[in-house]
Protein backbone atom coordinates (compact mmCIF):
# COMPACT_ATOMS: atom_id res chain seq x y z
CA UNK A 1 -3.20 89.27 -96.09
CA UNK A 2 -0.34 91.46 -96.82
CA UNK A 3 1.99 90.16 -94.11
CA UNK A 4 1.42 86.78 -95.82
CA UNK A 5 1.78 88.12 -99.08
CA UNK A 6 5.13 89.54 -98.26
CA UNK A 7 6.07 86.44 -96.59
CA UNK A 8 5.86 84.21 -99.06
CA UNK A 9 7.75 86.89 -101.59
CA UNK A 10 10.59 86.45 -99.23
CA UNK A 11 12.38 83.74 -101.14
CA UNK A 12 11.69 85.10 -104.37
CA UNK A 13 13.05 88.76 -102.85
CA UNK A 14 16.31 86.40 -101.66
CA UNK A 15 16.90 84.64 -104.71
CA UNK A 16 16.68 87.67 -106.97
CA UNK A 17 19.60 89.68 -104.08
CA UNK A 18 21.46 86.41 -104.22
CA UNK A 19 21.54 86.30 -108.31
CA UNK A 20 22.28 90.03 -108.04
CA UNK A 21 25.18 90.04 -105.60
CA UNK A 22 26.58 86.88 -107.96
CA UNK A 23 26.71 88.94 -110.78
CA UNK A 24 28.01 91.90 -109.63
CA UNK A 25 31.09 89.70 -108.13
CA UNK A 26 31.57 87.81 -110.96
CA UNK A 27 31.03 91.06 -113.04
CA UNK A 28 34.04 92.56 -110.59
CA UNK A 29 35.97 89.21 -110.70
CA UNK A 30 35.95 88.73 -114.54
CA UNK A 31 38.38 91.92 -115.67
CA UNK A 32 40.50 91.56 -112.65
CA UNK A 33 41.00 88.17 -113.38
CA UNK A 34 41.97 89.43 -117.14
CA UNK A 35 43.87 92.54 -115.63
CA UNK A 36 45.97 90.12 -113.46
CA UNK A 37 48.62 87.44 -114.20
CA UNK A 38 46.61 84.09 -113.99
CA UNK A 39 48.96 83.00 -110.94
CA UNK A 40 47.81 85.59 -108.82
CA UNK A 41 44.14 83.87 -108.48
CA UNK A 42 43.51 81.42 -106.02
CA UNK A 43 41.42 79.59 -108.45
CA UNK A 44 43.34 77.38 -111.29
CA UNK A 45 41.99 78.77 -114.60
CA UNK A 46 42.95 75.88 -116.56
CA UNK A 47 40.00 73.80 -115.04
């Protein structure tokens, strides 16, 4: 019962990493992106 328990937490366990990991890289991205000139990112800013 607690293999299955913990197998169907997987996804939820994922999703939560996956959300984590995204905001700790945008958290990173965001002031470097204001730190540097907006022609040094890959990404247009303008949209």
């Amino acid at each position: 019962m607690v293999v299955a328990g913990l197998a169907s937490n997987v996804p939820g366990v994922a999703l939560g990493m996956a959300i984590s990991e995204a905001l700790l890289f945008f958290g990173l991205l965001l002031p470097a992106s204001r730190l540097l000139p907006a022609k040094a990112l890959p990404v247009s800013v303008d949209g």
